[in-house]
C-alpha atoms as a PDB file:
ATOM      1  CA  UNK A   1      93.035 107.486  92.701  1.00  0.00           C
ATOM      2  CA  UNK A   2      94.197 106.410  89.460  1.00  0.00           C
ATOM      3  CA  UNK A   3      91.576 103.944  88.854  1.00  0.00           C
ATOM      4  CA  UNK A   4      88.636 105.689  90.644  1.00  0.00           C
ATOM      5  CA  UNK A   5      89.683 108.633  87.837  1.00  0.00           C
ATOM      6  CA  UNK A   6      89.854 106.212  85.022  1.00  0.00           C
ATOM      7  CA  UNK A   7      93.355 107.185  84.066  1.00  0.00           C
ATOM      8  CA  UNK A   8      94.099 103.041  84.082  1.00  0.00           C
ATOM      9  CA  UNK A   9      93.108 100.792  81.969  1.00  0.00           C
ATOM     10  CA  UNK A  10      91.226  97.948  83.426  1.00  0.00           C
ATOM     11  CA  UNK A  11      93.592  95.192  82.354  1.00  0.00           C
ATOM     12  CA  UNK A  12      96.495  97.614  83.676  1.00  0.00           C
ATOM     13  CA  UNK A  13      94.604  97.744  86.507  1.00  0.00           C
ATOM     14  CA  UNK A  14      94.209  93.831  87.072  1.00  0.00           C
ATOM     15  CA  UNK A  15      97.600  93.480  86.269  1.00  0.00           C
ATOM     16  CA  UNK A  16      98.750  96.206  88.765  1.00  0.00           C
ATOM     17  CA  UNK A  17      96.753  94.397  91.315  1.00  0.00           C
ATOM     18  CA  UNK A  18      98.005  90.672  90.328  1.00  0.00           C
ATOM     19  CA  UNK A  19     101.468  92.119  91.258  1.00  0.00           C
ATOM     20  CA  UNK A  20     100.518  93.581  94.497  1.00  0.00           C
ATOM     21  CA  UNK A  21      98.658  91.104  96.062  1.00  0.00           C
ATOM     22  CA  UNK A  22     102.459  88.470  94.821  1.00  0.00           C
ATOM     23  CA  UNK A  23     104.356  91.562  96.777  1.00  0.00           C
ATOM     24  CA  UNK A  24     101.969  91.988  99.346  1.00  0.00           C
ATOM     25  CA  UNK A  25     103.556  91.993 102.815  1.00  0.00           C
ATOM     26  CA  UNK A  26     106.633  93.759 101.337  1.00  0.00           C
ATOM     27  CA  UNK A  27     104.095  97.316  99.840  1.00  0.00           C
ATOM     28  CA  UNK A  28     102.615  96.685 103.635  1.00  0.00           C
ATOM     29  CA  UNK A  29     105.939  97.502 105.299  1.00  0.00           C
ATOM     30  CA  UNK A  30     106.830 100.039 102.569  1.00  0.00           C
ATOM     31  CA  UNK A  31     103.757 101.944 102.877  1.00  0.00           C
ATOM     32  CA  UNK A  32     103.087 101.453 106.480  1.00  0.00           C
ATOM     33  CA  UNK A  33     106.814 103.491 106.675  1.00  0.00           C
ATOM     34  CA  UNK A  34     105.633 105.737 104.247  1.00  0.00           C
ATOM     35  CA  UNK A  35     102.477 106.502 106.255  1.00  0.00           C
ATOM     36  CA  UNK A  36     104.442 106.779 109.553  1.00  0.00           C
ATOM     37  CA  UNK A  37     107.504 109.517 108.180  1.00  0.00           C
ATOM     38  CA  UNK A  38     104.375 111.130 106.495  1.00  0.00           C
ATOM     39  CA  UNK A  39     102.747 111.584 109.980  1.00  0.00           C
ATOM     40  CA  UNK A  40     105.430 111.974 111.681  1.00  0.00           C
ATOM     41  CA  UNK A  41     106.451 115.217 109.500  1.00  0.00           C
ATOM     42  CA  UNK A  42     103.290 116.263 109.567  1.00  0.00           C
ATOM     43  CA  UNK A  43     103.310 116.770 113.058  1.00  0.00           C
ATOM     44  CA  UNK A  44     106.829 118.334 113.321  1.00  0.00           C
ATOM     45  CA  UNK A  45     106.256 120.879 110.419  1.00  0.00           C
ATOM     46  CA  UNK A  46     102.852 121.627 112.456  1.00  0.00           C
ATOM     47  CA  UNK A  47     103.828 121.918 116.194  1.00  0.00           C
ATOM     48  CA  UNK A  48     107.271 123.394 115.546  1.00  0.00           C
ATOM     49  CA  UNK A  49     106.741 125.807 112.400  1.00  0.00           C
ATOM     50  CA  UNK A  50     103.093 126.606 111.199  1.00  0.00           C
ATOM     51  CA  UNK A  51     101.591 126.497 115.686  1.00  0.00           C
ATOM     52  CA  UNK A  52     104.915 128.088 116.866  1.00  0.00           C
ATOM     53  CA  UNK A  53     104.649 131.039 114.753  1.00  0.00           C
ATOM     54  CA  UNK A  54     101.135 131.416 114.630  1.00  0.00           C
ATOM     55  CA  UNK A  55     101.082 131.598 119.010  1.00  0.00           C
ATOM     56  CA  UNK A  56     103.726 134.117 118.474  1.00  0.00           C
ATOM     57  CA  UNK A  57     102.188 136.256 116.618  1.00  0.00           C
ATOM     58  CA  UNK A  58      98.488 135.966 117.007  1.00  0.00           C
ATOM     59  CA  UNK A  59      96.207 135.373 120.193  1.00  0.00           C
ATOM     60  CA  UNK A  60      94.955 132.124 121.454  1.00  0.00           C
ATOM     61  CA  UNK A  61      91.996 132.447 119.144  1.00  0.00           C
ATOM     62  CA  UNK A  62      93.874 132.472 115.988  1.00  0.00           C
ATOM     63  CA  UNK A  63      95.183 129.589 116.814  1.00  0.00           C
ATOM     64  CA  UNK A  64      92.071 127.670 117.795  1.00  0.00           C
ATOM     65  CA  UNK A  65      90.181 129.064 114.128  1.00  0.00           C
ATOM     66  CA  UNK A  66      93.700 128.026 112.807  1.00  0.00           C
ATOM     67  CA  UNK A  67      93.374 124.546 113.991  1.00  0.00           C
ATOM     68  CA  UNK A  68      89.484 124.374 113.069  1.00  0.00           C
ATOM     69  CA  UNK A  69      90.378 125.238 109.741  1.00  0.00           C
ATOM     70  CA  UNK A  70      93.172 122.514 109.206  1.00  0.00           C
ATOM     71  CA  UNK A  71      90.734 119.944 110.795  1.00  0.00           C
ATOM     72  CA  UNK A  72      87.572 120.778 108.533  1.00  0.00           C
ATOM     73  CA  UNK A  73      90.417 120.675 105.476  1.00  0.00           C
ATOM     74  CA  UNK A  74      90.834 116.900 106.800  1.00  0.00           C
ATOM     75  CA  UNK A  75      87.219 116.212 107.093  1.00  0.00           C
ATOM     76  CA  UNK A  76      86.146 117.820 103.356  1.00  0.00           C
ATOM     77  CA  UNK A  77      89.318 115.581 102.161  1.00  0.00           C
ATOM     78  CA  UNK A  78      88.399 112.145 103.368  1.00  0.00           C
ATOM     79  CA  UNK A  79      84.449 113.009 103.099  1.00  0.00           C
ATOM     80  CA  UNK A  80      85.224 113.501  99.248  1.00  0.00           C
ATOM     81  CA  UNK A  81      87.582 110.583  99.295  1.00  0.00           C
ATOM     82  CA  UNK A  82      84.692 108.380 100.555  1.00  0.00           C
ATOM     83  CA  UNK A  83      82.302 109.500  97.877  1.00  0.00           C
ATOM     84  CA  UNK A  84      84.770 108.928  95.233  1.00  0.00           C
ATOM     85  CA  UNK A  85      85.345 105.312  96.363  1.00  0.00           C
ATOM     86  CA  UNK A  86      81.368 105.043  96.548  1.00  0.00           C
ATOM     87  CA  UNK A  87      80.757 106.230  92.980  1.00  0.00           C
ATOM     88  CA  UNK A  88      82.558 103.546  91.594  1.00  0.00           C
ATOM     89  CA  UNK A  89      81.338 100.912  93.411  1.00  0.00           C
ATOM     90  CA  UNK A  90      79.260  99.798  90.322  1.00  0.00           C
ATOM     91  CA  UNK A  91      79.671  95.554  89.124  1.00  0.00           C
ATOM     92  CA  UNK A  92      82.118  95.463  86.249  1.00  0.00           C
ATOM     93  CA  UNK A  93      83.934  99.140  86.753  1.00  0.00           C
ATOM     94  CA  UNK A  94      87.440  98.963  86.817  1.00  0.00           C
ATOM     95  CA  UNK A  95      87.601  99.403  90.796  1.00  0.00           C
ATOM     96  CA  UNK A  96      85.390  96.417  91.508  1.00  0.00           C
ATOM     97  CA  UNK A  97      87.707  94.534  89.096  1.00  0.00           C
ATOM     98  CA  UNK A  98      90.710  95.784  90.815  1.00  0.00           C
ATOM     99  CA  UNK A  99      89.085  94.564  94.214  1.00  0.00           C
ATOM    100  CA  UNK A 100      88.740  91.156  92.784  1.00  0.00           C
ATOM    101  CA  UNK A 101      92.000  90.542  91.509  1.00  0.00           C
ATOM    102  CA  UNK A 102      94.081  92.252  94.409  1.00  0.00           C
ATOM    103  CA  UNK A 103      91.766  89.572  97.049  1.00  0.00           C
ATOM    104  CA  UNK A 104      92.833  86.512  94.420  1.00  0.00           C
ATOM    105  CA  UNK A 105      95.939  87.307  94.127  1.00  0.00           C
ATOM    106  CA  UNK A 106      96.413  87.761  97.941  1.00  0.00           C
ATOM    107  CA  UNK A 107      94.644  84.424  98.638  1.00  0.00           C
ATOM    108  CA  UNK A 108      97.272  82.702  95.897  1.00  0.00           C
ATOM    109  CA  UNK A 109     100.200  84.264  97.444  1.00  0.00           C
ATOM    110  CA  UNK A 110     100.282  85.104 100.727  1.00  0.00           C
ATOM    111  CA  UNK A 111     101.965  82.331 103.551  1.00  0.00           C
ATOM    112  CA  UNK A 112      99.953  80.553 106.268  1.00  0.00           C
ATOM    113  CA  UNK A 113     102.571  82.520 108.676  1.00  0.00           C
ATOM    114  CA  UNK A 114     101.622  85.945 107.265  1.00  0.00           C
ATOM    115  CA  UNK A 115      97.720  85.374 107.362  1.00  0.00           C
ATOM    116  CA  UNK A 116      98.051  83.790 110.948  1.00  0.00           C
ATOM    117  CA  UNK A 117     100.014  87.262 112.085  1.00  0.00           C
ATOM    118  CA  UNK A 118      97.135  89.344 110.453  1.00  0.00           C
ATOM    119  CA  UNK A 119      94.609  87.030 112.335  1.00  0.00           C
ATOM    120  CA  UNK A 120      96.229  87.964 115.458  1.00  0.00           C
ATOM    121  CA  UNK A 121      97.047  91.476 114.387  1.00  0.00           C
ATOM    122  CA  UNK A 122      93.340  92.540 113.393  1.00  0.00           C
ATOM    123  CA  UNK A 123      91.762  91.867 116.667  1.00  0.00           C
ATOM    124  CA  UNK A 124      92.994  95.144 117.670  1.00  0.00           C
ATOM    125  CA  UNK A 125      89.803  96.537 115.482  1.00  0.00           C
ATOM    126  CA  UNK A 126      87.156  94.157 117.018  1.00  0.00           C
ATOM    127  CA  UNK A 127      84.143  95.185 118.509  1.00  0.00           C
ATOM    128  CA  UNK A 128      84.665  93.752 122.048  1.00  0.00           C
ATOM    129  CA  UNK A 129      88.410  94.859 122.481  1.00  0.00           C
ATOM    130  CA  UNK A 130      87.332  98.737 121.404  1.00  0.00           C
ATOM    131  CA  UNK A 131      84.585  98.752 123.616  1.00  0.00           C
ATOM    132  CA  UNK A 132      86.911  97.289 126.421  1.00  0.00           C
ATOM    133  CA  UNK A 133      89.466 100.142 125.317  1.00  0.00           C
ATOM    134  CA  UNK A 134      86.965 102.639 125.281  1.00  0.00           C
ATOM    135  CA  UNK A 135      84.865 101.869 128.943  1.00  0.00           C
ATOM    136  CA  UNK A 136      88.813 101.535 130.722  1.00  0.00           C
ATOM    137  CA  UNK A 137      89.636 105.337 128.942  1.00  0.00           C
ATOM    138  CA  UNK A 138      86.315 107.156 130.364  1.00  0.00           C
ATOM    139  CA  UNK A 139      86.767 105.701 133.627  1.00  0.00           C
ATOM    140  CA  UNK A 140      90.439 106.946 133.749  1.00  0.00           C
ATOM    141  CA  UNK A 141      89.626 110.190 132.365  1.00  0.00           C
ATOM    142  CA  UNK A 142      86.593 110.343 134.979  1.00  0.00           C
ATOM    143  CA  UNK A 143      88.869 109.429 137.492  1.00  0.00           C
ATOM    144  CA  UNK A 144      91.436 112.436 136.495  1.00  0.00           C
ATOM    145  CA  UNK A 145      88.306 114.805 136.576  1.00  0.00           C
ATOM    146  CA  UNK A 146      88.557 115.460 132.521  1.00  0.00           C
ATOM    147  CA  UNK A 147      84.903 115.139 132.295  1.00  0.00           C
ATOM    148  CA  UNK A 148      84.247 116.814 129.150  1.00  0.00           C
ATOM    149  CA  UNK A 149      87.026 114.837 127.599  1.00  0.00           C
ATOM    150  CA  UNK A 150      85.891 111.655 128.472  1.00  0.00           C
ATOM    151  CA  UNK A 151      82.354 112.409 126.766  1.00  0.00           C
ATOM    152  CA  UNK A 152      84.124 113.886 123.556  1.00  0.00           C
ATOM    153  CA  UNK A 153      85.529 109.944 124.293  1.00  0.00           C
ATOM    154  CA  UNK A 154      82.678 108.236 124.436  1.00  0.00           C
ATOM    155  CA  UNK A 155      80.653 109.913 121.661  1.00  0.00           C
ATOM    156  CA  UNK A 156      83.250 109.762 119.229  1.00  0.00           C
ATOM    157  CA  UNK A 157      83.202 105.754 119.689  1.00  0.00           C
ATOM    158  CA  UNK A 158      80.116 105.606 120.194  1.00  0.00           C
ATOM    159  CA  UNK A 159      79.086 107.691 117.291  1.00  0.00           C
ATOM    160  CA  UNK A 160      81.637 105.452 114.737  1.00  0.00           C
ATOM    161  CA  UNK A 161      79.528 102.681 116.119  1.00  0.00           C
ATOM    162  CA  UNK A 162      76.259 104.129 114.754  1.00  0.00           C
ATOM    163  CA  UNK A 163      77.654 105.420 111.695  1.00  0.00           C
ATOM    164  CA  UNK A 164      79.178 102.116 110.100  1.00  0.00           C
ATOM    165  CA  UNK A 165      76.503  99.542 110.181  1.00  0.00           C
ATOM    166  CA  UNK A 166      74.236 102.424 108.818  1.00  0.00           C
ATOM    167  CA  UNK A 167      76.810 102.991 105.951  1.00  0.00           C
ATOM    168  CA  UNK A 168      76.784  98.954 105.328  1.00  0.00           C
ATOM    169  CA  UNK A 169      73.158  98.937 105.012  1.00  0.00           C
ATOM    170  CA  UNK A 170      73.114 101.504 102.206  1.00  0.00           C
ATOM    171  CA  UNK A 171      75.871 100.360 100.242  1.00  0.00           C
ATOM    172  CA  UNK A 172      75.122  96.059 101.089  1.00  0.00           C
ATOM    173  CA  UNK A 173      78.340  95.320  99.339  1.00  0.00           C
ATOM    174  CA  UNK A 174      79.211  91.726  99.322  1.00  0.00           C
ATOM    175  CA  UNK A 175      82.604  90.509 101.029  1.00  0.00           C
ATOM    176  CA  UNK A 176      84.911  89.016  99.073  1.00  0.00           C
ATOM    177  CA  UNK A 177      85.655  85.305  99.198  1.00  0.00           C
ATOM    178  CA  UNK A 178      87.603  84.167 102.487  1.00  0.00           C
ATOM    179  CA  UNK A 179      87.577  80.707 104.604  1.00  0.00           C
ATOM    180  CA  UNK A 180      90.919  79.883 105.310  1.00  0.00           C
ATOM    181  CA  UNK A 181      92.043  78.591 108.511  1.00  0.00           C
ATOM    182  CA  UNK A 182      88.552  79.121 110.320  1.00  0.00           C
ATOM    183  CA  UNK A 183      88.848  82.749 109.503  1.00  0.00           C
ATOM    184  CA  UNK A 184      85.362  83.862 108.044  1.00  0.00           C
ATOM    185  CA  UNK A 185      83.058  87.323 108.884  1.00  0.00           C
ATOM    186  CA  UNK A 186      79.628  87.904 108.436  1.00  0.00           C
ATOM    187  CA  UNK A 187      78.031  91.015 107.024  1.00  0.00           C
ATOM    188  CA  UNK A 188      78.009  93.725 104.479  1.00  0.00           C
ATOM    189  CA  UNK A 189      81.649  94.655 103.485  1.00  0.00           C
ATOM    190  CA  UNK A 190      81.709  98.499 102.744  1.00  0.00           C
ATOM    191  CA  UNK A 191      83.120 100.122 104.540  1.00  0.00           C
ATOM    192  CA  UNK A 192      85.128  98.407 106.540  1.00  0.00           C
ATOM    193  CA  UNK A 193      83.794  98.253 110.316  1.00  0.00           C
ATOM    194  CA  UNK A 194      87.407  97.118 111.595  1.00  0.00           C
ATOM    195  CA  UNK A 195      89.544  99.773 109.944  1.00  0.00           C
ATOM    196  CA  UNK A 196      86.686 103.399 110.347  1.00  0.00           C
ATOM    197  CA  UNK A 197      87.039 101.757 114.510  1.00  0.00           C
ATOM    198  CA  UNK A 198      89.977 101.354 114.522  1.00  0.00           C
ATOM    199  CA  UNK A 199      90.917 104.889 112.678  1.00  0.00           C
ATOM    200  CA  UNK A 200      88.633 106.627 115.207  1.00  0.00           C
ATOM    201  CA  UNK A 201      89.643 104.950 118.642  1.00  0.00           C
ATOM    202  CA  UNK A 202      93.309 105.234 118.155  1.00  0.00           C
ATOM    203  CA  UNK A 203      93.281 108.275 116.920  1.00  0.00           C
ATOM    204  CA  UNK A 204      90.666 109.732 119.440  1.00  0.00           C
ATOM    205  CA  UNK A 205      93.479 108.219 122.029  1.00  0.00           C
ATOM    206  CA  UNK A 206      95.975 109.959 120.478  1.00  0.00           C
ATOM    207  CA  UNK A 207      93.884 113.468 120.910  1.00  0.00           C
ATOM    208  CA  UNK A 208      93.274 112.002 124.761  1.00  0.00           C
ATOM    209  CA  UNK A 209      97.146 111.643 125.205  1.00  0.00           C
ATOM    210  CA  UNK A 210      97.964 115.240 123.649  1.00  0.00           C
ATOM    211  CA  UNK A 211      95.691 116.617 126.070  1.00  0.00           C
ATOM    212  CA  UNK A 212      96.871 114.637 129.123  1.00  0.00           C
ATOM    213  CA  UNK A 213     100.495 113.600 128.512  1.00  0.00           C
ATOM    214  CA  UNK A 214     103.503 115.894 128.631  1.00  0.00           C
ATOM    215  CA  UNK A 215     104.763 117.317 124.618  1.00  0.00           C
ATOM    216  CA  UNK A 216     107.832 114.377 125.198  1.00  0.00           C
ATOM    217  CA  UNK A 217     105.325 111.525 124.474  1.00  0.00           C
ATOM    218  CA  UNK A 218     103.302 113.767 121.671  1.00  0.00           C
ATOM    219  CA  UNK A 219     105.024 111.952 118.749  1.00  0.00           C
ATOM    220  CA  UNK A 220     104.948 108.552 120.050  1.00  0.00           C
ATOM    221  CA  UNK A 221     101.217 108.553 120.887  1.00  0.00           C
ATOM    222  CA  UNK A 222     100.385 109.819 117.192  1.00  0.00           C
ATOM    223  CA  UNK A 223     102.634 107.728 115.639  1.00  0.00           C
ATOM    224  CA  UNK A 224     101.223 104.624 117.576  1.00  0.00           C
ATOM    225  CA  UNK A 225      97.655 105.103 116.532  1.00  0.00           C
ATOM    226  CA  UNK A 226      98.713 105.903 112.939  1.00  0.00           C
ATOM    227  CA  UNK A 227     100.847 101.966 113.213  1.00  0.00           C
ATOM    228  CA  UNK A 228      97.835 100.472 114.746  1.00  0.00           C
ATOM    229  CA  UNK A 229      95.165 101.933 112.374  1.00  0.00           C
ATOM    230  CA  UNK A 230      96.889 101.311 109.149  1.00  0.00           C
ATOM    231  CA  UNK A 231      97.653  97.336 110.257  1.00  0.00           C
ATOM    232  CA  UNK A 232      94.332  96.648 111.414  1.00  0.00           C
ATOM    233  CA  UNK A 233      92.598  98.288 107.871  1.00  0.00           C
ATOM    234  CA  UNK A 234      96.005  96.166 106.412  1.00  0.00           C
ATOM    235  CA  UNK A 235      95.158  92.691 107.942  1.00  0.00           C
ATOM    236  CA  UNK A 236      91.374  92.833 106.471  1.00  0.00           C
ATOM    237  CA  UNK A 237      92.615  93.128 103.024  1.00  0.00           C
ATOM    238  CA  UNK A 238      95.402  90.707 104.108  1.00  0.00           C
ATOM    239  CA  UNK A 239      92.375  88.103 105.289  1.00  0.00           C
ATOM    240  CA  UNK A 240      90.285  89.011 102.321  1.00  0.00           C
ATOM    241  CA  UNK A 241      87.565  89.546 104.446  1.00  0.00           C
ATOM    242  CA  UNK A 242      87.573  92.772 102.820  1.00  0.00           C
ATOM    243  CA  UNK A 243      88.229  94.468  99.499  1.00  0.00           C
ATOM    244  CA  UNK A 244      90.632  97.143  99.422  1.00  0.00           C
ATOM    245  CA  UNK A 245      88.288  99.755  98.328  1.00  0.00           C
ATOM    246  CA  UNK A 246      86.118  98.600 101.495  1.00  0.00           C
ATOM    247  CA  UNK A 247      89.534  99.839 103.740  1.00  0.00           C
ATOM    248  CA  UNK A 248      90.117 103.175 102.350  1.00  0.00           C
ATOM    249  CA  UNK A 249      86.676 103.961 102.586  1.00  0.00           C
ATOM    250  CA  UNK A 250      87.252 102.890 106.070  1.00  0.00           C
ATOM    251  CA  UNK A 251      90.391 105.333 106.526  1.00  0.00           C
ATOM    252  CA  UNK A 252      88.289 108.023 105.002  1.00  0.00           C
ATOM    253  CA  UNK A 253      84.940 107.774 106.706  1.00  0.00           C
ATOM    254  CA  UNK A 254      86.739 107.021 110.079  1.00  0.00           C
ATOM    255  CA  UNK A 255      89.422 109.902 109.540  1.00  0.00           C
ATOM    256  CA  UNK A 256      86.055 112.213 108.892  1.00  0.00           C
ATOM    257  CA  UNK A 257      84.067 111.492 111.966  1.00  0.00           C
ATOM    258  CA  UNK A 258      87.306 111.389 113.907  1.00  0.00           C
ATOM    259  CA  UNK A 259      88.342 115.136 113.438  1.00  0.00           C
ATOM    260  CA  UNK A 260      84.305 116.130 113.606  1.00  0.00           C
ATOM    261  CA  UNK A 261      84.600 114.907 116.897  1.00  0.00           C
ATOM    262  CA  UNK A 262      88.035 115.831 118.043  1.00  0.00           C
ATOM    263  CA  UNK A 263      86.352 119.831 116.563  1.00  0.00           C
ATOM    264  CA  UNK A 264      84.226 119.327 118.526  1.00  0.00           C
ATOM    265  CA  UNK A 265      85.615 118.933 121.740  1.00  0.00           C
ATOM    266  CA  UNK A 266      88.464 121.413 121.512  1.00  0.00           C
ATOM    267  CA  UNK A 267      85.451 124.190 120.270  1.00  0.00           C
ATOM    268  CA  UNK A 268      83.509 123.091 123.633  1.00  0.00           C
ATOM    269  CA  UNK A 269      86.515 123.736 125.452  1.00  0.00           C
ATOM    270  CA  UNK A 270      87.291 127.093 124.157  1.00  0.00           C
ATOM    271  CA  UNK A 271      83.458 127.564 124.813  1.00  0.00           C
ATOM    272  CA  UNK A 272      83.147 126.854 128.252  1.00  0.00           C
ATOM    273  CA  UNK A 273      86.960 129.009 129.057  1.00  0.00           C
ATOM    274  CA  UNK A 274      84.759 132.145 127.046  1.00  0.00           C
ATOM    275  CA  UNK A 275      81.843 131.637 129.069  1.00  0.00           C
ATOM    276  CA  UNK A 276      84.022 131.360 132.789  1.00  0.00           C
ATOM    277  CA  UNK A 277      85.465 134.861 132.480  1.00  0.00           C
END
């Protein structure tokens, strides 16, 4: 945010990024913690104070405008995050610098052991293992008779799968350079494919699992999707086969389309209970 806003210098930003990239795997594990006590507090402070009080007080639609509210927050947060990132995409601006130096500095410093874990790791984004995830969920959900759910399931992939190549075609960012061991990727770089699929199919199967499992494994489930999202957008900047900028506007664009659709679903559903009685 500091270097999108210009508040860093571009040699303090090179700099910052030369360090980062030496430190690399040790800010992953710090901030992948960070990101997990964040979540997990999130959740707490939501089902146990703000939902709590608010079903206490208020009738069940209160709490469904409540939740509509919170989610279009998140949507007009990581819809202006993504713009942000895209306005200062520009050759020679101090984020496209930053990029640069953060991927060379990475591919100068990071172990053959570390890049062969984030090899491994990052499949969990690809194409053909989300798809496989995403036809074994509908059928299970069909199979349970959660109809509706499992087309809030399959549009929500489906639409992520629409929406990124369309967003690489405007944008036609270059990837940055990376061929080591074998590893290379065609196509545009921004945003990141891997990291807005893997943001919306983990955490459209953490919605799934709220709405099926009992509150014991609420946490878990969240907290799993949040791990598995932030490693696979952390292994493409790990591979350099993309920039870091490419990633967040993955997190962003991904976290947007994920709560449109997860609005979605739960206003159907309040919909179709209205229109029963």
């Amino acid at each position: 945010a500091a270097i999108a806003g210009g508040a860093m210098t571009t040699d303090d930003a090179i700099a910052l990024a030369g360090w980062l990239g030496a430190h690399a795997l040790a800010v992953f594990g710090v901030l992948l913690c960070a990101v997990l006590l964040a979540v997990a507090l999130a959740v707490w402070v939501w089902e146990a104070h703000v939902l709590r009080r608010v079903q206490a007080v208020f009738a069940q639609p209160a709490v469904l405008l409540l939740n509509a509210v919170a989610g279009f927050a998140i949507v007009v947060a990581a819809a202006l995050a993504f713009a942000e990132i895209a306005e200062q995409l520009g050759p020679g601006g101090s984020m496209s610098r930053f990029d640069e130096a953060l991927a060379a500095s990475i591919r100068s410093h990071a172990g053959a052991a570390t890049l062969r874990a984030f090899a491994l790791l990052t499949h969990f984004g690809d194409v053909r293992v989300l798809a496989a995830l995403g036809a074994g969920v509908a059928l299970w959900l069909l199979w349970r008779r959660r109809r509706a759910l499992a087309l809030g399931w399959v549009l929500a992939l489906a639409g992520n799968a629409l929406l990124n190549p369309t967003l690489k075609r405007i944008f036609e960012r270059v990837r940055p350079v990376h061929d080591h061991n074998g590893f290379t990727e065609p196509g545009w770089s921004f945003p990141s494919g891997h990291t807005s699929g893997a943001t919306v199919a983990y955490g459209m199967l953490a919605y799934v699992l709220l709405r099926t499992l009992p509150s014991r494994w609420h946490l878990p489930a969240v907290l799993g999707a949040a791990a598995l999202a932030f490693t696979v957008g952390s292994s493409r900047v790990f591979l350099q086969a993309h920039f870091l900028s490419d990633v967040v506007a993955g997190f962003s664009s991904g976290l947007a389309w994920l709560m449109v659709c997860i609005l979605s679903v739960a206003l159907s559903q309040r919909w179709r209970v209205v229109r029963s009685r």
